[in-house]
Protein backbone atom coordinates (compact mmCIF):
# COMPACT_ATOMS: atom_id res chain seq x y z
CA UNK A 1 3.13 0.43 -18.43
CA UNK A 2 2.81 -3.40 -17.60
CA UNK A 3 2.25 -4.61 -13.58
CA UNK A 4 2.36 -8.16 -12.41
CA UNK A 5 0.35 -8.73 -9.05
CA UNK A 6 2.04 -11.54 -7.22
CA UNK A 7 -1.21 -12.97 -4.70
CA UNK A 8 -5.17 -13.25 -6.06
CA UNK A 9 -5.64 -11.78 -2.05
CA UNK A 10 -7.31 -9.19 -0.70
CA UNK A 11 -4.82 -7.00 -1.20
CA UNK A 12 -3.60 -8.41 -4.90
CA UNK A 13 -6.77 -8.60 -6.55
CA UNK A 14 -8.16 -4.98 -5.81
CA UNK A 15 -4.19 -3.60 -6.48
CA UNK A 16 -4.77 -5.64 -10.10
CA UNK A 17 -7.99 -4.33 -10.73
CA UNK A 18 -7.59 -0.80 -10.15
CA UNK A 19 -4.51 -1.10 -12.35
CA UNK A 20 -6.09 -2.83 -14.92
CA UNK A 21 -9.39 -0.16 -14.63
CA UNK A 22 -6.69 2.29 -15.20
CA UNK A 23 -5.52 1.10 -18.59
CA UNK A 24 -2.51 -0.74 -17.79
CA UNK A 25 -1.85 -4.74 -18.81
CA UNK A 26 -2.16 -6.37 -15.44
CA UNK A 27 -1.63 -9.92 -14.91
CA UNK A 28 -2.02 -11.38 -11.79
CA UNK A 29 0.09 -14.07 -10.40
CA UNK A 30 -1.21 -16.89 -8.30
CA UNK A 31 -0.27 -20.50 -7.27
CA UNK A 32 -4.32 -21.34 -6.19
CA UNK A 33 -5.92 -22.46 -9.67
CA UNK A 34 -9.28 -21.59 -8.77
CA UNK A 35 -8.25 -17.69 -7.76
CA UNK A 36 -7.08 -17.80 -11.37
CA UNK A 37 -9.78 -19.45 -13.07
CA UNK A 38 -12.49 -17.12 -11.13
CA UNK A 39 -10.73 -13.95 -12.48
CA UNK A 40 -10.23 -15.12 -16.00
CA UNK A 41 -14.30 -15.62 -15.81
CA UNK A 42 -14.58 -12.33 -14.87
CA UNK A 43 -15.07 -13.09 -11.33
CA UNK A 44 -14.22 -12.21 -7.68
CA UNK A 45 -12.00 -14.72 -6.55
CA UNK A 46 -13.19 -12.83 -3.03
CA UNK A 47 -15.62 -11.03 -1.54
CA UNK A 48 -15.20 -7.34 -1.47
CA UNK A 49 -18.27 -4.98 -2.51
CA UNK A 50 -17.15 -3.53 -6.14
CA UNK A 51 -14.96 -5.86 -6.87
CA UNK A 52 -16.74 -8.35 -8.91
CA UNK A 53 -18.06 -5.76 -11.44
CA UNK A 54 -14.82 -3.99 -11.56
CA UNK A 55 -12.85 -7.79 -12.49
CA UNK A 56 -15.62 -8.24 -14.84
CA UNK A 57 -15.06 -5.13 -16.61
CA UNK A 58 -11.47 -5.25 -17.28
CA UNK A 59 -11.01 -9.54 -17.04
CA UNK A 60 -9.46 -10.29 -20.53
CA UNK A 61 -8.66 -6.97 -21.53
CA UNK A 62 -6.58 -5.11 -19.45
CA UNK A 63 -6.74 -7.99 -16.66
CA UNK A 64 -4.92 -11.21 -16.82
CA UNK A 65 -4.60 -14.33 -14.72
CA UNK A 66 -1.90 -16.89 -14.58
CA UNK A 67 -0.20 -19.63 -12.56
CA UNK A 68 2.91 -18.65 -14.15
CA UNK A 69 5.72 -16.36 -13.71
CA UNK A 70 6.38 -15.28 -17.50
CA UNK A 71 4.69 -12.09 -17.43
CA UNK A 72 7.76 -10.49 -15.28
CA UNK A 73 9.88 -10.74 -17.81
CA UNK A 74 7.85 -7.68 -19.76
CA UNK A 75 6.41 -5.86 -16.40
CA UNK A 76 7.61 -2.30 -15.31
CA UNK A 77 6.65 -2.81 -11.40
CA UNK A 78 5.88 -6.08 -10.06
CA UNK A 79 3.60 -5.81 -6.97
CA UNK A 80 4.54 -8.15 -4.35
CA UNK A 81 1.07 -8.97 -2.50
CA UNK A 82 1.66 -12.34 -0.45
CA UNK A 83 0.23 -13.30 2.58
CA UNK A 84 3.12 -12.17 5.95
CA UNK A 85 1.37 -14.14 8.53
CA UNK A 86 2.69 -13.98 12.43
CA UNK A 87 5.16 -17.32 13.10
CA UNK A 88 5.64 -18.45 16.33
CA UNK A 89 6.94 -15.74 18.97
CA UNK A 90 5.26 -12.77 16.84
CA UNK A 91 7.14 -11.99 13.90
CA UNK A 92 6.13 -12.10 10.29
CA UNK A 93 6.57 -15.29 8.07
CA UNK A 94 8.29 -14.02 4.96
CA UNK A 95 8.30 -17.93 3.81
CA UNK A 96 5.78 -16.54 0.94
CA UNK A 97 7.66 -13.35 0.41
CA UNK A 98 10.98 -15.39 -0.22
CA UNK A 99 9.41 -17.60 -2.44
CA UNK A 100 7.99 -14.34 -4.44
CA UNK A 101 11.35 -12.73 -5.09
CA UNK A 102 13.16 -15.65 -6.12
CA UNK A 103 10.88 -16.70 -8.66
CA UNK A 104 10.40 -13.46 -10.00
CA UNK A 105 14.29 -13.37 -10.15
CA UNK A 106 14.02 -16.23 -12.07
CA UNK A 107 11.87 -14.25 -14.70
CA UNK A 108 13.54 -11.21 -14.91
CA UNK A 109 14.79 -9.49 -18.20
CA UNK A 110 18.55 -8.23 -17.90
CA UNK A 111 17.87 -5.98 -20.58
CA UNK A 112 15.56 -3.11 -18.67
CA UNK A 113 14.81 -2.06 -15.24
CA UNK A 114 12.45 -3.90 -13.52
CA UNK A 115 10.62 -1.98 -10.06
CA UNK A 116 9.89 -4.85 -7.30
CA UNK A 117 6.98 -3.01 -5.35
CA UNK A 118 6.81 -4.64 -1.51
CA UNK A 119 2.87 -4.06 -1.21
CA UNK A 120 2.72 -6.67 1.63
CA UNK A 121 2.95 -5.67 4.84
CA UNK A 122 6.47 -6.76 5.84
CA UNK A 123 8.96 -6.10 8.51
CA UNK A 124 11.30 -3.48 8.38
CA UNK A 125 14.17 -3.79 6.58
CA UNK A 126 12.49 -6.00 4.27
CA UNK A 127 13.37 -4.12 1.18
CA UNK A 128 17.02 -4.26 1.60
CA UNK A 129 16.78 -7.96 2.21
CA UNK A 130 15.34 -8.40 -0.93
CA UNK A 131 17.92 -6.65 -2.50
CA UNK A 132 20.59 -9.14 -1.08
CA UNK A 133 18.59 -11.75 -2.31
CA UNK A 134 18.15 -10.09 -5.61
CA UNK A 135 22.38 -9.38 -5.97
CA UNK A 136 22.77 -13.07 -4.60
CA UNK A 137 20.88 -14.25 -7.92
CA UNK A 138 23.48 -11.95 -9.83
CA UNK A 139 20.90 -9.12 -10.43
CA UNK A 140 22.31 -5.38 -10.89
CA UNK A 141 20.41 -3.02 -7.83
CA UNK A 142 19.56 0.19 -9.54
CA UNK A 143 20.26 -0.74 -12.90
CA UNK A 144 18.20 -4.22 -13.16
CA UNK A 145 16.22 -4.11 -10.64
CA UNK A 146 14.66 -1.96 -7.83
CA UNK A 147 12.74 -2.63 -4.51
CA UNK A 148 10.36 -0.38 -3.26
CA UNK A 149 8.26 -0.45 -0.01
CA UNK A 150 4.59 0.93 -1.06
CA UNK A 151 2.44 -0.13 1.41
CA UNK A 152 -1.43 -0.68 1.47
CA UNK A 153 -3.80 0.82 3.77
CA UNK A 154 -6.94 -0.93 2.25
CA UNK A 155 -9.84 -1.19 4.43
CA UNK A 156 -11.68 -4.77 3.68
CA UNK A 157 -15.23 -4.31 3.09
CA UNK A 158 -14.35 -0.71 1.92
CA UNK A 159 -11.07 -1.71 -0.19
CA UNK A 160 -12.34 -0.87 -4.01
CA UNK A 161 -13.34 2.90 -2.50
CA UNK A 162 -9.79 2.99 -0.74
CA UNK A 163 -7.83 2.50 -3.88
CA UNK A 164 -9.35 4.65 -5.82
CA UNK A 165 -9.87 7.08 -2.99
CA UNK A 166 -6.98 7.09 -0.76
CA UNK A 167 -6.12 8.98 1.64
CA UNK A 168 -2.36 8.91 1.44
CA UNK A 169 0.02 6.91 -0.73
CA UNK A 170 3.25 6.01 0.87
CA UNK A 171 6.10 5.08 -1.77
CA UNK A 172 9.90 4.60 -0.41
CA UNK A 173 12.69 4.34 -2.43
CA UNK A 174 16.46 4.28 -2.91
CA UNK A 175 17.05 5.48 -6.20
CA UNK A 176 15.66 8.68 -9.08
CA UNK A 177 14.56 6.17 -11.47
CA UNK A 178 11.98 4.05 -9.51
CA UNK A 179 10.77 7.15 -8.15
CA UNK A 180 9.79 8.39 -11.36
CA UNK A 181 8.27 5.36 -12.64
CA UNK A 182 6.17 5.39 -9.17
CA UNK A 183 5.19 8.72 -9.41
CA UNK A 184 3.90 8.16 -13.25
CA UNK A 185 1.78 4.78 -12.02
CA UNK A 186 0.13 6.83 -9.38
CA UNK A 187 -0.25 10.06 -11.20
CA UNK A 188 -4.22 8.93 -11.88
CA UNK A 189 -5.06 8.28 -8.39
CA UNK A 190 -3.42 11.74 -7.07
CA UNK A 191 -5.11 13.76 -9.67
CA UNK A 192 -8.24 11.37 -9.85
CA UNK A 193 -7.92 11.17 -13.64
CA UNK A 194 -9.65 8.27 -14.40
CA UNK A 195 -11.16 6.91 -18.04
CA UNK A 196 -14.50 7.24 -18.81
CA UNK A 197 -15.91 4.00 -17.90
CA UNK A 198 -14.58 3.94 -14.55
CA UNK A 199 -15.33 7.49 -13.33
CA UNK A 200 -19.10 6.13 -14.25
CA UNK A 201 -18.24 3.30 -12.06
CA UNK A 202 -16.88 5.02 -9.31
CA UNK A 203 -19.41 7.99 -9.57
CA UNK A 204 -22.37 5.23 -9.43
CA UNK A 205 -20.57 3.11 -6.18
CA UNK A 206 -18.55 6.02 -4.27
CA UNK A 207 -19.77 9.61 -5.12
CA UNK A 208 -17.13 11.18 -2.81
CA UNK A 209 -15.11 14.45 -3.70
CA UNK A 210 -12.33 14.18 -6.29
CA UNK A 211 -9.71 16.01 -4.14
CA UNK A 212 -5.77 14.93 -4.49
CA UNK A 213 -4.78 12.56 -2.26
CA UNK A 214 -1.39 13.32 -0.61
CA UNK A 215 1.70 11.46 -1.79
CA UNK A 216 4.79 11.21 0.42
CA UNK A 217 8.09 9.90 -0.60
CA UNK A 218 10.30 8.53 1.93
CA UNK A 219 12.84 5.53 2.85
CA UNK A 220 11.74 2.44 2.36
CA UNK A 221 12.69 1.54 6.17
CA UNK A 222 10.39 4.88 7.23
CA UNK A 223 7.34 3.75 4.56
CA UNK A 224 7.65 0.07 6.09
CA UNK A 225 7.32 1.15 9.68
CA UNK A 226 4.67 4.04 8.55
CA UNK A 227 2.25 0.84 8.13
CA UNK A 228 2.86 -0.90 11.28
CA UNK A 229 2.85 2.28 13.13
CA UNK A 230 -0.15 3.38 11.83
CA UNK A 231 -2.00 -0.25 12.56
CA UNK A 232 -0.90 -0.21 16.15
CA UNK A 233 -1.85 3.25 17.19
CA UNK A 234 -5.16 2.24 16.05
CA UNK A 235 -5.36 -0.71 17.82
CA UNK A 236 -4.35 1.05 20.85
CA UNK A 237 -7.10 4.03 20.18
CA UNK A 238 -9.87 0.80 20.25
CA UNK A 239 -8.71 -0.55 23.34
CA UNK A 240 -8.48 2.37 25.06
CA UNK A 241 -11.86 3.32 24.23
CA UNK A 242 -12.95 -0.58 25.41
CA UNK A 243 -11.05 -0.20 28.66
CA UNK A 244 -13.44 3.01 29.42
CA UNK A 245 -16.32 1.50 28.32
CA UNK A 246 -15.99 -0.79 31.19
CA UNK A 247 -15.33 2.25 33.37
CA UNK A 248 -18.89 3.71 32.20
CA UNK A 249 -20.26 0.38 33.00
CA UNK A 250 -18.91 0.84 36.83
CA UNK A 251 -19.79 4.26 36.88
CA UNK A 252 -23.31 4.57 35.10
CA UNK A 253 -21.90 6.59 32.44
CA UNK A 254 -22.57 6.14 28.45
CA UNK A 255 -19.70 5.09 26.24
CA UNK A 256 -21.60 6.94 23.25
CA UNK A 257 -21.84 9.98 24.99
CA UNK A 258 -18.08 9.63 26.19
CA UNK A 259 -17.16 9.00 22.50
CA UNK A 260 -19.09 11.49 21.28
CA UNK A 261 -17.78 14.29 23.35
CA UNK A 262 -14.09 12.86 22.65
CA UNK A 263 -14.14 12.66 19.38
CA UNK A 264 -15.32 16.47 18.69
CA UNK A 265 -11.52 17.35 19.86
CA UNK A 266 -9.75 17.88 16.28
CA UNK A 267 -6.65 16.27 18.03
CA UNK A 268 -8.36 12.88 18.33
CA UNK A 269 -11.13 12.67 16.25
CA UNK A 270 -13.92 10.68 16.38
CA UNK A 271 -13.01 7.35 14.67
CA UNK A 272 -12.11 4.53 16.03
CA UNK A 273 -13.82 5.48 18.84
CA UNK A 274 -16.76 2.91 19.06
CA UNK A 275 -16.62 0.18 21.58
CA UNK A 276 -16.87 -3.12 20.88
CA UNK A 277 -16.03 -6.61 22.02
CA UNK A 278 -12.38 -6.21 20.63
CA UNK A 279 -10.21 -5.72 17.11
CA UNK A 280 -8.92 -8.35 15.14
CA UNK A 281 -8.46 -9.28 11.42
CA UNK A 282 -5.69 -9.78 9.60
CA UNK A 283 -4.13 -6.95 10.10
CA UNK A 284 -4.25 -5.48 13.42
CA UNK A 285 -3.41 -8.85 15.36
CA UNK A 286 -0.10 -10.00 13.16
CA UNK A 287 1.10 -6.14 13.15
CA UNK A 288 0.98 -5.29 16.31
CA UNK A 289 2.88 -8.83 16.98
CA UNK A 290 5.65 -8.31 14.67
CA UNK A 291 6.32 -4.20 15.44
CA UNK A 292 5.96 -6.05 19.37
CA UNK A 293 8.78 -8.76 18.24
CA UNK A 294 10.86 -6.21 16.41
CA UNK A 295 11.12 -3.72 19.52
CA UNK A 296 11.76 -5.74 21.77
CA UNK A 297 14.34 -7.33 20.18
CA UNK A 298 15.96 -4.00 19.56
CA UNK A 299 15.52 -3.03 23.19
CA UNK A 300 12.89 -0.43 22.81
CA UNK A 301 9.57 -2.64 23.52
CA UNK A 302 6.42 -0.64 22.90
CA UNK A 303 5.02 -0.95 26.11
CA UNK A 304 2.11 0.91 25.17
CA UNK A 305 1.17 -1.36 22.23
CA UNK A 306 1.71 -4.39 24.64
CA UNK A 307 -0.74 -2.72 26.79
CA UNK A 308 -3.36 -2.44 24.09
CA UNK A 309 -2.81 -6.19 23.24
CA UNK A 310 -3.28 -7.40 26.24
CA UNK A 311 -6.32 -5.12 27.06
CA UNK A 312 -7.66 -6.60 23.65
CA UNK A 313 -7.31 -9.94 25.00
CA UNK A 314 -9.10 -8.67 28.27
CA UNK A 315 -12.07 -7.49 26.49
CA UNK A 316 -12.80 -10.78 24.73
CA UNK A 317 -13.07 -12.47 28.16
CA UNK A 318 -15.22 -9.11 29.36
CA UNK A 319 -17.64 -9.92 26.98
CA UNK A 320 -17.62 -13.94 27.68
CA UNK A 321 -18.43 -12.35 31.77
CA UNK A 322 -21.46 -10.30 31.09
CA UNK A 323 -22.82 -13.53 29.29
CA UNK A 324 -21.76 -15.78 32.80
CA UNK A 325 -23.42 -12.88 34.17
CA UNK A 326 -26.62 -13.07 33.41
CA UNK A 327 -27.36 -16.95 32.20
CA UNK A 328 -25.08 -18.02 35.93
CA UNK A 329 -24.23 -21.55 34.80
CA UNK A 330 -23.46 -22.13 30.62
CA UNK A 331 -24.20 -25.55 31.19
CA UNK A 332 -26.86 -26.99 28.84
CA UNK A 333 -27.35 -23.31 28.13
CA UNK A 334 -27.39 -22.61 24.28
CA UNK A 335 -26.02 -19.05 23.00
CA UNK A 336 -26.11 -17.66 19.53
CA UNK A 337 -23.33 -16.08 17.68
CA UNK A 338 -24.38 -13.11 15.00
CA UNK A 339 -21.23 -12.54 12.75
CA UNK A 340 -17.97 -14.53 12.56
CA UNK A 341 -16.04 -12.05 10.31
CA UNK A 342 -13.60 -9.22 12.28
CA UNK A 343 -15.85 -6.48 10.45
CA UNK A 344 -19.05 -6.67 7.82
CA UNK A 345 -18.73 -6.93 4.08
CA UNK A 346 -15.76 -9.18 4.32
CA UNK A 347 -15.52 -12.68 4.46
CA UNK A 348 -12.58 -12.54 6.23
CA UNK A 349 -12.50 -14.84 9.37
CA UNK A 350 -9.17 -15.61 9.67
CA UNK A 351 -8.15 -13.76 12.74
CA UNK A 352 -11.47 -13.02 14.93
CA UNK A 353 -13.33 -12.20 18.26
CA UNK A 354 -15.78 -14.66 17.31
CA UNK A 355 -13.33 -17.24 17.74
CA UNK A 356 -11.58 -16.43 21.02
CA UNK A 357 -15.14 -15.83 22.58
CA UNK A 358 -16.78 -19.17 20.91
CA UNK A 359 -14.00 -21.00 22.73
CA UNK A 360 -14.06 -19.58 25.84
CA UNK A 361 -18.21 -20.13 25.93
CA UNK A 362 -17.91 -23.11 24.71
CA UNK A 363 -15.15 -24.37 27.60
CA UNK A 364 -18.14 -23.01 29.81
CA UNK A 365 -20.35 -25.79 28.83
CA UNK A 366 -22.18 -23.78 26.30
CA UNK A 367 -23.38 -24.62 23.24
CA UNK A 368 -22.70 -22.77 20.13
CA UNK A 369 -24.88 -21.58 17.17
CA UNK A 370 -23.28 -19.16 14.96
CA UNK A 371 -24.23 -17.54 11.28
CA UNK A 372 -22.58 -15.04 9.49
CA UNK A 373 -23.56 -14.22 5.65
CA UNK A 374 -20.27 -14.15 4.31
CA UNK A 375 -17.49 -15.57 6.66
CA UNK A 376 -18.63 -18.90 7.81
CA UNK A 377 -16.73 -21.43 5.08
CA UNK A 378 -13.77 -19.51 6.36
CA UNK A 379 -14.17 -19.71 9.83
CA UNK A 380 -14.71 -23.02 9.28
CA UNK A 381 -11.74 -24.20 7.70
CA UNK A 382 -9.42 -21.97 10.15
CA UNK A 383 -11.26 -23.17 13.06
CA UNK A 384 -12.14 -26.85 13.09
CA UNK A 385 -11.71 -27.58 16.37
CA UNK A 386 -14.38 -25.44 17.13
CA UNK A 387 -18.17 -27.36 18.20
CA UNK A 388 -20.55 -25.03 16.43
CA UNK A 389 -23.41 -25.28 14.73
CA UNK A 390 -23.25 -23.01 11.49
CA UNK A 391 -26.99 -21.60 10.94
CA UNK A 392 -28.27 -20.28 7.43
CA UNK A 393 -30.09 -17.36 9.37
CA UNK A 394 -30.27 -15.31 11.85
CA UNK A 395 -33.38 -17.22 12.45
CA UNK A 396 -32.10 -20.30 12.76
CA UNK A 397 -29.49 -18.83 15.11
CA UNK A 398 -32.37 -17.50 17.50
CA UNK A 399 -34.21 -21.06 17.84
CA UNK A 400 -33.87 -22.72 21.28
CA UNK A 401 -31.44 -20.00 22.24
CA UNK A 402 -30.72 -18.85 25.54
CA UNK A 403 -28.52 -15.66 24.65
CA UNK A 404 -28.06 -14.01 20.94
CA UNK A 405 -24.65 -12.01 21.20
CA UNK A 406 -24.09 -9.56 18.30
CA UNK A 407 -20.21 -9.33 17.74
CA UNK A 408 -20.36 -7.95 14.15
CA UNK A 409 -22.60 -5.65 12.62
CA UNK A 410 -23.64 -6.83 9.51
CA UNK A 411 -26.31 -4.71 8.02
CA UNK A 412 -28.97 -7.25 8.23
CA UNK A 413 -28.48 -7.52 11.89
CA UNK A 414 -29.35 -4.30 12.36
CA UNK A 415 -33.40 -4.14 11.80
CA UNK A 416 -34.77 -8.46 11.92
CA UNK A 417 -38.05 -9.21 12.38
CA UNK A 418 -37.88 -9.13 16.82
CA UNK A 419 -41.26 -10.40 17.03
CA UNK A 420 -40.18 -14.00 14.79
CA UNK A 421 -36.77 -13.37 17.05
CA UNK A 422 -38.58 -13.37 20.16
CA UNK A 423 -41.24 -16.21 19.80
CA UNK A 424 -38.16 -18.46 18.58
CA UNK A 425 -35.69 -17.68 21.80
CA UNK A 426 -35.89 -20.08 24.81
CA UNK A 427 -34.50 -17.22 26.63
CA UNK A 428 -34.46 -13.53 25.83
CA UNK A 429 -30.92 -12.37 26.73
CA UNK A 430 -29.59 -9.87 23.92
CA UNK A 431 -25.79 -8.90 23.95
CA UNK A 432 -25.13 -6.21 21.49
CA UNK A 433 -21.11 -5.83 21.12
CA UNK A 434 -21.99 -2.95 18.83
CA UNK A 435 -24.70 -0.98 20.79
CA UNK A 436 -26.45 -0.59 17.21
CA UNK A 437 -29.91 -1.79 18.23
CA UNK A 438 -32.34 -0.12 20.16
CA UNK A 439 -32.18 -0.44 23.39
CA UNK A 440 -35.63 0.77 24.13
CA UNK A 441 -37.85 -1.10 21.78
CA UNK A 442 -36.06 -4.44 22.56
CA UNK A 443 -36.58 -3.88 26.29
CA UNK A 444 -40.50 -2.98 25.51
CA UNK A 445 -40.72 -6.15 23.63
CA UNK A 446 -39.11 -8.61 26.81
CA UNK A 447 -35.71 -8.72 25.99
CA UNK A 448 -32.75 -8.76 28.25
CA UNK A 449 -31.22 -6.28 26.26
CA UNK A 450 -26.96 -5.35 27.25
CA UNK A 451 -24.79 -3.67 25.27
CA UNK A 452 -21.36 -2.49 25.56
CA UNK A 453 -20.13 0.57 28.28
CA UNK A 454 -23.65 1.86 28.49
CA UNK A 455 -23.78 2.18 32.35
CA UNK A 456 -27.32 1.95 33.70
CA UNK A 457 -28.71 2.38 30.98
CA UNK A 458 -27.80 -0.84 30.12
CA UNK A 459 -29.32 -2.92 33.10
């Protein structure tokens, strides 16, 4: 079988290389030269743990790279894996998508059946209008060509694992044949039947149990709205547990504890359950927008999602109070920023915390210092507007600072040297969005120390 990944993303270049790790010719598709260049070297055009060696065992034999279209004309399933980014008033910008199908209907052989696989995370009824726009190019629909919604539930930072490991694959379709052909591409992952070389690979990096992962077959309208569905009840599970970690905080109860004790029901589980200054990323923000946009355009607004949104919003300006709180005045106060990306082991920073509670600081008066060890050229370039002064430590962060305020957990946050830390603050005000550091020691060393819903034992 032959796949063409259209996007060098997140999402295109781990769907390419787990194809191509597989066995199967996989070019990938991409108008940014250096994305193409970087994987025809063998490299990660992104940051993702695995990644790297997985492109660099399977980059120029299994794994191809081009700025071109030609490779459709020989693929079985062309992956559609553009960016879907919110427009104005909360839907998704398919300007991308568009510009995918018609130039892979400009590459299309009329001589076999080609599978167009809708791996972005697109509205519903997204499938059917690239049908119309297939037929309007004079393509057959279940003879030529077939769209299928297949969408991804990749975890950045944890995406190589997820493929290879998923939990669930979600495939809808509108005709036998694609079906099949779906079925046969997936068959490895279900079964995990992997070659040689990458059960070593997998074995070294993710020694988890080899059990089936479920496959469901649906509509493509049910597998597109499985995805948004599925995002927004999870935002709504992270803001609900933020809303009563501001209720332990009034009441002198522990957030932990709370979570703990909630999560050992079977019929809500324990993830998702840790509070923190907020979700964002590029996921959860533009999907709970557009399944927003598309209810309440239908008449059936999610009220409950709309809730979680705006108590998302709240919590960003919770955490920018406990700061107020305890320096008063932000004036000629200086506070220092530990992470930038939504989540560690990304270098994702398109979408983030960081950058709704940066702005709100620095409108305060305060200034900013801010490192991250993967996400700040991204931040950067999404955020110029921004007055902040990048750091190349956590170090650097801490000197002359008034406040350091933890918002993502990267692992070498967790354990730093607190005695450099504390001889380098001008203050000694700790905000830990994460409540991952210990509370205790910090306090026995003369820091401020705060974290997130942990009632008195917090103060």
């Amino acid at each position: 079988m032959k796949i063409v990944c259209i996007g060098a993303g997140y999402v295109g270049s781990v769907t390419a290389a787990a194809l191509a790790a597989l066995g199967y010719k996989t070019t990938v598709v991409d108008m940014d030269r250096m994305k193409v260049e970087q994987i025809a070297l063998g490299n990660s055009p992104i940051y993702e743990p695995g990644l790297g060696e997985l492109i660099k065992m399977t980059a120029g034999r299994t794994l191809f790279s081009s700025m071109s279209y030609e490779a459709v004309r020989e693929a079985d399933a062309v992956f559609i894996c553009v960016g879907t980014p919110a427009a104005p008033g909360g839907s998704a910008d398919l300007t991308y998508y568009r510009q995918a199908v018609s130039s892979i209907a400009r590459h299309l052989d009329p001589a076999r059946l080609t599978v167009i696989v809708n791996k972005s995370t697109v509205p519903v009824g997204t499938a059917g209008l690239a049908v119309s726009l297939l037929e309007d190019e004079g393509w057959e629909a279940g003879r030529q060509v077939s769209v299928v919604s297949n969408p991804e539930f990749l975890r950045e930072g944890l995406a190589v694992e997820d493929v290879f490991h998923p939990e669930r694959i979600v495939v809808g379709v509108s005709d036998r044949r694609s079906g099949e052909i779906m079925r046969d591409l997936y068959l490895p992952f279900i079964e995990r039947r992997y070659p040689e070389a990458l059960q070593a690979f997998l074995k070294d990096h993710y020694p988890r149990n080899k059990t089936r992962s479920a496959y469901m077959e649906t509509d493509p309208r049910s597998a597109e709205l499985i995805k948004y569905a599925s995002n927004a009840f999870l935002a709504v599970k992270i803001s609900y547990i933020n809303e009563i970690a501001q209720v332990c905080e009034a009441l002198g109860a522990n957030v932990r504890e709370v979570a703990r004790g909630m999560g050992l029901d079977s019929r809500i589980g324990s993830r998702f359950l840790q509070a923190s200054s907020g979700w964002s990323g590029s996921c959860f923000p533009k999907d709970t927008s557009e399944l927003l946009a598309t209810s309440a355009k239908y008449g059936c607004e999610l009220t409950v999602v709309r809730a979680a949104v705006e108590a998302n919003q709240a919590m960003h300006r919770y955490v920018v109070a406990k700061i107020r709180r305890r320096l008063r005045s932000l004036y000629g106060k200086t506070v220092g920023i530990l992470g930038l990306t939504f989540k560690p082991d990304t270098d994702d920073a398109r979408i983030t915390q960081a950058a709704s509670i940066i702005r709100q600081l620095a409108e305060l008066g305060a200034d900013i210092k801010a490192h991250d060890p993967q996400g700040i050229p991204m931040f950067r370039r999404v955020n110029p507007d921004l007055p902040v002064r990048y750091c190349t430590s956590l170090e650097e962060t801490a000197d002359r600072s008034d406040a350091l305020v933890l918002l993502t957990h990267w692992q070498e946050y967790i354990e730093p040297d607190w005695e450099q830390i504390r001889s380098r603050m001008r203050g000694s005000y700790l905000l830990d969005t994460r409540n991952v550091w210990d509370a205790g020691q910090l306090r026995e060393m003369g820091f401020q120390y705060e974290g997130i819903g942990l009632g008195d034992s917090s103060e």
